[in-house]
Structure formats: C-alpha cells, structure tokens
N, C-alpha and C. Protein backbone atom coordinates (compact mmCIF):
# COMPACT_ATOMS: atom_id res chain seq x y z
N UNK A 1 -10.92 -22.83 52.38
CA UNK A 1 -12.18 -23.44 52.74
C UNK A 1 -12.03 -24.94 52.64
N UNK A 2 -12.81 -25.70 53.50
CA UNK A 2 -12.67 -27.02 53.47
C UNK A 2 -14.07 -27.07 53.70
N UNK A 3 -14.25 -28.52 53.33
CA UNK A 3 -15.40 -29.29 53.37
C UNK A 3 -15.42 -30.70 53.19
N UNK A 4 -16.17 -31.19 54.92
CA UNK A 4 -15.93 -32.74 55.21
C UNK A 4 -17.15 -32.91 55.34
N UNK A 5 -17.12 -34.45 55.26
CA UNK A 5 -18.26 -35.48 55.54
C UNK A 5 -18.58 -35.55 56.93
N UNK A 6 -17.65 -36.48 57.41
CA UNK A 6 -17.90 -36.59 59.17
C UNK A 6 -16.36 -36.47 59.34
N UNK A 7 -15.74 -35.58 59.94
CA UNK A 7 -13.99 -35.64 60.14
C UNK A 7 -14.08 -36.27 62.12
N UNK A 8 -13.11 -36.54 62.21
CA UNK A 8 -11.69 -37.06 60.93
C UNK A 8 -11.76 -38.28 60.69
N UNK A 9 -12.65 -39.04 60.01
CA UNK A 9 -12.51 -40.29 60.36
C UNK A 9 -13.46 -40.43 58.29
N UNK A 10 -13.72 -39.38 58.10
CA UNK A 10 -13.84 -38.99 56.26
C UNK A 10 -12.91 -38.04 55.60
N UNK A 11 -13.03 -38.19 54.45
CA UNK A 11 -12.75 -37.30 53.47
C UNK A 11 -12.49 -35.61 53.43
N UNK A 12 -11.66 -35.22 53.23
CA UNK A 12 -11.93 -33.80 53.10
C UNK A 12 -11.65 -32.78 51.54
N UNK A 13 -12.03 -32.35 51.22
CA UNK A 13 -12.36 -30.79 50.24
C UNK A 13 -11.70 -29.69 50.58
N UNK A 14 -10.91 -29.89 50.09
CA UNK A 14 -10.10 -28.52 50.15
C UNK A 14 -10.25 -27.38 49.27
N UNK A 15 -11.05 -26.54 48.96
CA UNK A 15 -11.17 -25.10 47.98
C UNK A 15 -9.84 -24.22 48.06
N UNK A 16 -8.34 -24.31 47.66
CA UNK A 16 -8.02 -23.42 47.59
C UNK A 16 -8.19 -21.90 46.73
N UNK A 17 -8.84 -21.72 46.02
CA UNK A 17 -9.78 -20.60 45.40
C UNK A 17 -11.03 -20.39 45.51
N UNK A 18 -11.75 -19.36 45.83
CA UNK A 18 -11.00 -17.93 46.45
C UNK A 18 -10.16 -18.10 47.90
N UNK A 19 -9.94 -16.87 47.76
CA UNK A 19 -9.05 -16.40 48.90
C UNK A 19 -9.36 -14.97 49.47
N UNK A 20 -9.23 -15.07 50.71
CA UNK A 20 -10.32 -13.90 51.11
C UNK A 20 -9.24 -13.19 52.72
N UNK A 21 -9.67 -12.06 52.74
CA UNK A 21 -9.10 -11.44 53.66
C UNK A 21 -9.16 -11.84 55.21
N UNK A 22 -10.55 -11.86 55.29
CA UNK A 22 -11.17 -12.06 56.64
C UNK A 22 -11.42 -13.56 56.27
N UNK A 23 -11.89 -13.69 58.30
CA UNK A 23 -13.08 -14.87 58.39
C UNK A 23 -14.30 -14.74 58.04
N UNK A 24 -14.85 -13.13 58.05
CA UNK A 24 -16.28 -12.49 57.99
C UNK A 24 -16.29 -13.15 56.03
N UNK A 25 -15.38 -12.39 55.46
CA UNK A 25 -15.40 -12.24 53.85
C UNK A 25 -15.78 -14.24 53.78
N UNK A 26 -15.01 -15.00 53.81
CA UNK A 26 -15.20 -16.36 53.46
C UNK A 26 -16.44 -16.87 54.15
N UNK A 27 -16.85 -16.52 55.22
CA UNK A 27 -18.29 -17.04 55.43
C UNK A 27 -19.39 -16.06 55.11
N UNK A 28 -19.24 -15.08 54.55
CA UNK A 28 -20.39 -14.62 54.18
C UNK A 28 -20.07 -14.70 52.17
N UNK A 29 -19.08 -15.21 51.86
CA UNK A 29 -19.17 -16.27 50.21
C UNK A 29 -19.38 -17.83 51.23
N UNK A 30 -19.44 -18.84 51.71
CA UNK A 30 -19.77 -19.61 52.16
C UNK A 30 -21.56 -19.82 52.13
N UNK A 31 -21.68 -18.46 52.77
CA UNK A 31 -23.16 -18.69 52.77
C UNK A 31 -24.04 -18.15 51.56
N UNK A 32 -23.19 -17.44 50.87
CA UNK A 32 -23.93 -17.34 49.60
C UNK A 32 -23.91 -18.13 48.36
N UNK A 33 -22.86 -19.17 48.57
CA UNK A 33 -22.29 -19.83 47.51
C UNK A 33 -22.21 -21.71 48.10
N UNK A 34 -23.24 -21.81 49.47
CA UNK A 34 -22.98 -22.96 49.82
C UNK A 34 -23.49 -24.35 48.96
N UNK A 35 -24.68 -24.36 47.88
CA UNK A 35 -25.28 -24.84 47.46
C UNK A 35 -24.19 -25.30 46.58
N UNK A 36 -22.97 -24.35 45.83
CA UNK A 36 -22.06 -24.99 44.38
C UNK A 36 -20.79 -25.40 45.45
N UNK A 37 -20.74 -24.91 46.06
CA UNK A 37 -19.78 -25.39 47.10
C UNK A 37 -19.50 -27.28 47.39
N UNK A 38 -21.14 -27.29 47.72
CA UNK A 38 -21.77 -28.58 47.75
C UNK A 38 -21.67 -29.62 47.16
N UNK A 39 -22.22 -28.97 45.53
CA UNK A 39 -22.59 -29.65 44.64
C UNK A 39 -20.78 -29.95 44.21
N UNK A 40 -19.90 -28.96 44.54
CA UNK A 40 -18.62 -29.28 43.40
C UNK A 40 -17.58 -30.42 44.57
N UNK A 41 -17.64 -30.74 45.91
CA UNK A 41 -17.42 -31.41 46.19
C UNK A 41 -17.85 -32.91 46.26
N UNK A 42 -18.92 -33.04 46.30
CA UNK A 42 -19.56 -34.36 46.16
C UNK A 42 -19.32 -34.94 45.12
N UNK A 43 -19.20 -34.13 43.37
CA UNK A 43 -19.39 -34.66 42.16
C UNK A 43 -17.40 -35.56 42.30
N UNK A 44 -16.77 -34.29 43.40
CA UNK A 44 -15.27 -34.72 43.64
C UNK A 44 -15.45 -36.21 44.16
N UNK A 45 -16.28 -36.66 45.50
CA UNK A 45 -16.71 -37.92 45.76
C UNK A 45 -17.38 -38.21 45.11
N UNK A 46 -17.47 -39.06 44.37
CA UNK A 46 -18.88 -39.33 43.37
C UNK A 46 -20.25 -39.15 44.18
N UNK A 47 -21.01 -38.48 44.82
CA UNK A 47 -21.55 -38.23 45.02
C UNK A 47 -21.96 -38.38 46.61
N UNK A 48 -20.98 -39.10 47.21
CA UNK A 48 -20.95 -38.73 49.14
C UNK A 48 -21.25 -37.19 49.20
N UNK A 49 -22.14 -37.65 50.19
CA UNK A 49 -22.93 -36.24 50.73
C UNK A 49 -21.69 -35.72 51.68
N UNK A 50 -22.17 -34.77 51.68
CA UNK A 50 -21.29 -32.98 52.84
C UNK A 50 -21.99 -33.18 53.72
N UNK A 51 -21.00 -33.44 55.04
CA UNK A 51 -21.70 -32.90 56.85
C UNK A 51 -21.45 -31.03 56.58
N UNK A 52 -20.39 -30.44 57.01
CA UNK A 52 -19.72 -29.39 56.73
C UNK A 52 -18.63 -28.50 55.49
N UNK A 53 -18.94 -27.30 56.13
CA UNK A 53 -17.85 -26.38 55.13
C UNK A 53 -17.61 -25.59 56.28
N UNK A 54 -15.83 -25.12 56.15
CA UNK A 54 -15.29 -25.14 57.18
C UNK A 54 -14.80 -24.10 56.59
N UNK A 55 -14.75 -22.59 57.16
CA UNK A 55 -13.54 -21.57 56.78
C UNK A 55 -12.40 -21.70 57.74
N UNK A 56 -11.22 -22.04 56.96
CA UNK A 56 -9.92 -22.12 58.16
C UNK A 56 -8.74 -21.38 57.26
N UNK A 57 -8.05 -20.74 58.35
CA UNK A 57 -6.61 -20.00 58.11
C UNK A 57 -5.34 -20.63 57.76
N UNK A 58 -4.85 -20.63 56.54
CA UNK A 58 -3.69 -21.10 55.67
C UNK A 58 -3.18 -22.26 57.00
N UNK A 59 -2.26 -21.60 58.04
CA UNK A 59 -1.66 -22.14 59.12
C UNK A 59 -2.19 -23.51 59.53
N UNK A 60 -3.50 -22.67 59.94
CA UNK A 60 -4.50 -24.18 60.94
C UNK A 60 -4.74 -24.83 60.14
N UNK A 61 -5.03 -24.56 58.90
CA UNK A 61 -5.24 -25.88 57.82
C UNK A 61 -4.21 -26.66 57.82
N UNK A 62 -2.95 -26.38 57.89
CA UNK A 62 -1.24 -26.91 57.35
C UNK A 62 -1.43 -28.03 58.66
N UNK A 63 -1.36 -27.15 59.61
CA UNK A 63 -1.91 -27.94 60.93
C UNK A 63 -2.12 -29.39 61.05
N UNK A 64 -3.43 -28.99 61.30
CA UNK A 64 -4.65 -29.87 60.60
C UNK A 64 -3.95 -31.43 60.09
N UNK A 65 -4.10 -30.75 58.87
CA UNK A 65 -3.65 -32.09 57.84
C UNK A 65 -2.35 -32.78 58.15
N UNK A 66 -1.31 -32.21 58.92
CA UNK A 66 -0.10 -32.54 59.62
C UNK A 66 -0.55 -33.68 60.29
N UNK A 67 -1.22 -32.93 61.44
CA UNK A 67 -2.32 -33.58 62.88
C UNK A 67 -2.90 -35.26 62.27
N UNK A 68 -3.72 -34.94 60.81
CA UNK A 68 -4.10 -35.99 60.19
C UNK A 68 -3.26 -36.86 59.98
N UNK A 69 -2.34 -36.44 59.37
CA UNK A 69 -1.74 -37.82 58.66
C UNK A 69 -0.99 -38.19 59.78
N UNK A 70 -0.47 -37.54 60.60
CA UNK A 70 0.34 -38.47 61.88
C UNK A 70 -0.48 -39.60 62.67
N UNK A 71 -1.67 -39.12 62.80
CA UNK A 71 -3.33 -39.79 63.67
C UNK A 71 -3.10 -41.48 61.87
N UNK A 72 -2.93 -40.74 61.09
CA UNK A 72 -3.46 -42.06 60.22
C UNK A 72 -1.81 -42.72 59.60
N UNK A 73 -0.74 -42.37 59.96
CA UNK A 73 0.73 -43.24 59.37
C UNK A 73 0.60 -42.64 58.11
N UNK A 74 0.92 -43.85 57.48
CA UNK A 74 1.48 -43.54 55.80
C UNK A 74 -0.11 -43.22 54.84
N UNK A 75 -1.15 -43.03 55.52
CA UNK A 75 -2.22 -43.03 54.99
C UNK A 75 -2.56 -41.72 54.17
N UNK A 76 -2.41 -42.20 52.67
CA UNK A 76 -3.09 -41.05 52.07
C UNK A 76 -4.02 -39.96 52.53
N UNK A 77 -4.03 -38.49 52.91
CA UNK A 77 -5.07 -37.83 52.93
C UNK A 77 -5.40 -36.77 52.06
C-alpha cells in the first residue's frame, strides 16, 4: 500500500505491512482502516495532509519508484 500527497511531484508512504492476497483483500482493509492509515502517515510527515492511498502489486511498486528516481537523478525518494 502506498500513500501520496499529490504524486509525483510529493512524497510517498509506503505500508509494507499487511500483506494481502488480492487487490479486493487490500482495498476492502483500505477502506476499513483508511482513517489510521491516514493518521500514521501524516504524523510520518509531520503532519502534510494525504491526497491518496494506493493498493499496488510488489512489481509495479519496484517499478514505480525505479520510474521515480530516474524522472528525479540522484534525488532521494
């Protein structure tokens, strides 16, 4: 699970725990659990608000963040 501000151009939240079978299983804990979800990333930003929470697959995440840091050079993500 991830969770950004405004991507790609913010921050991102990465939840690696839990871990879930499906896409169905992680968005239906997503939607029951979006409120601590919320709250435990922001306290991670001191308190920057959440645009999204994102369920994505091990791969497309690896992806992703690949995709990122090439788009940003030597830039921390």
């Amino acid at each position: 699970m991830l969770v950004t501000q405004q991507f790609p151009t913010e921050d991102l939240y990465i939840y690696e725990e839990p871990t879930f079978s499906s896409a169905k299983a992680c968005i239906t804990f997503v939607q029951a659990e979006a409120h601590g979800l919320v709250l435990g990333a922001s306290e991670a930003y001191q308190g920057r608000g959440v645009d999204n929470i994102y369920c994505a697959e091990e791969k497309a995440l690896k992806r992703l963040l690949e995709e990122m840091h090439n788009a940003t050079g030597n830039v921390a993500i």
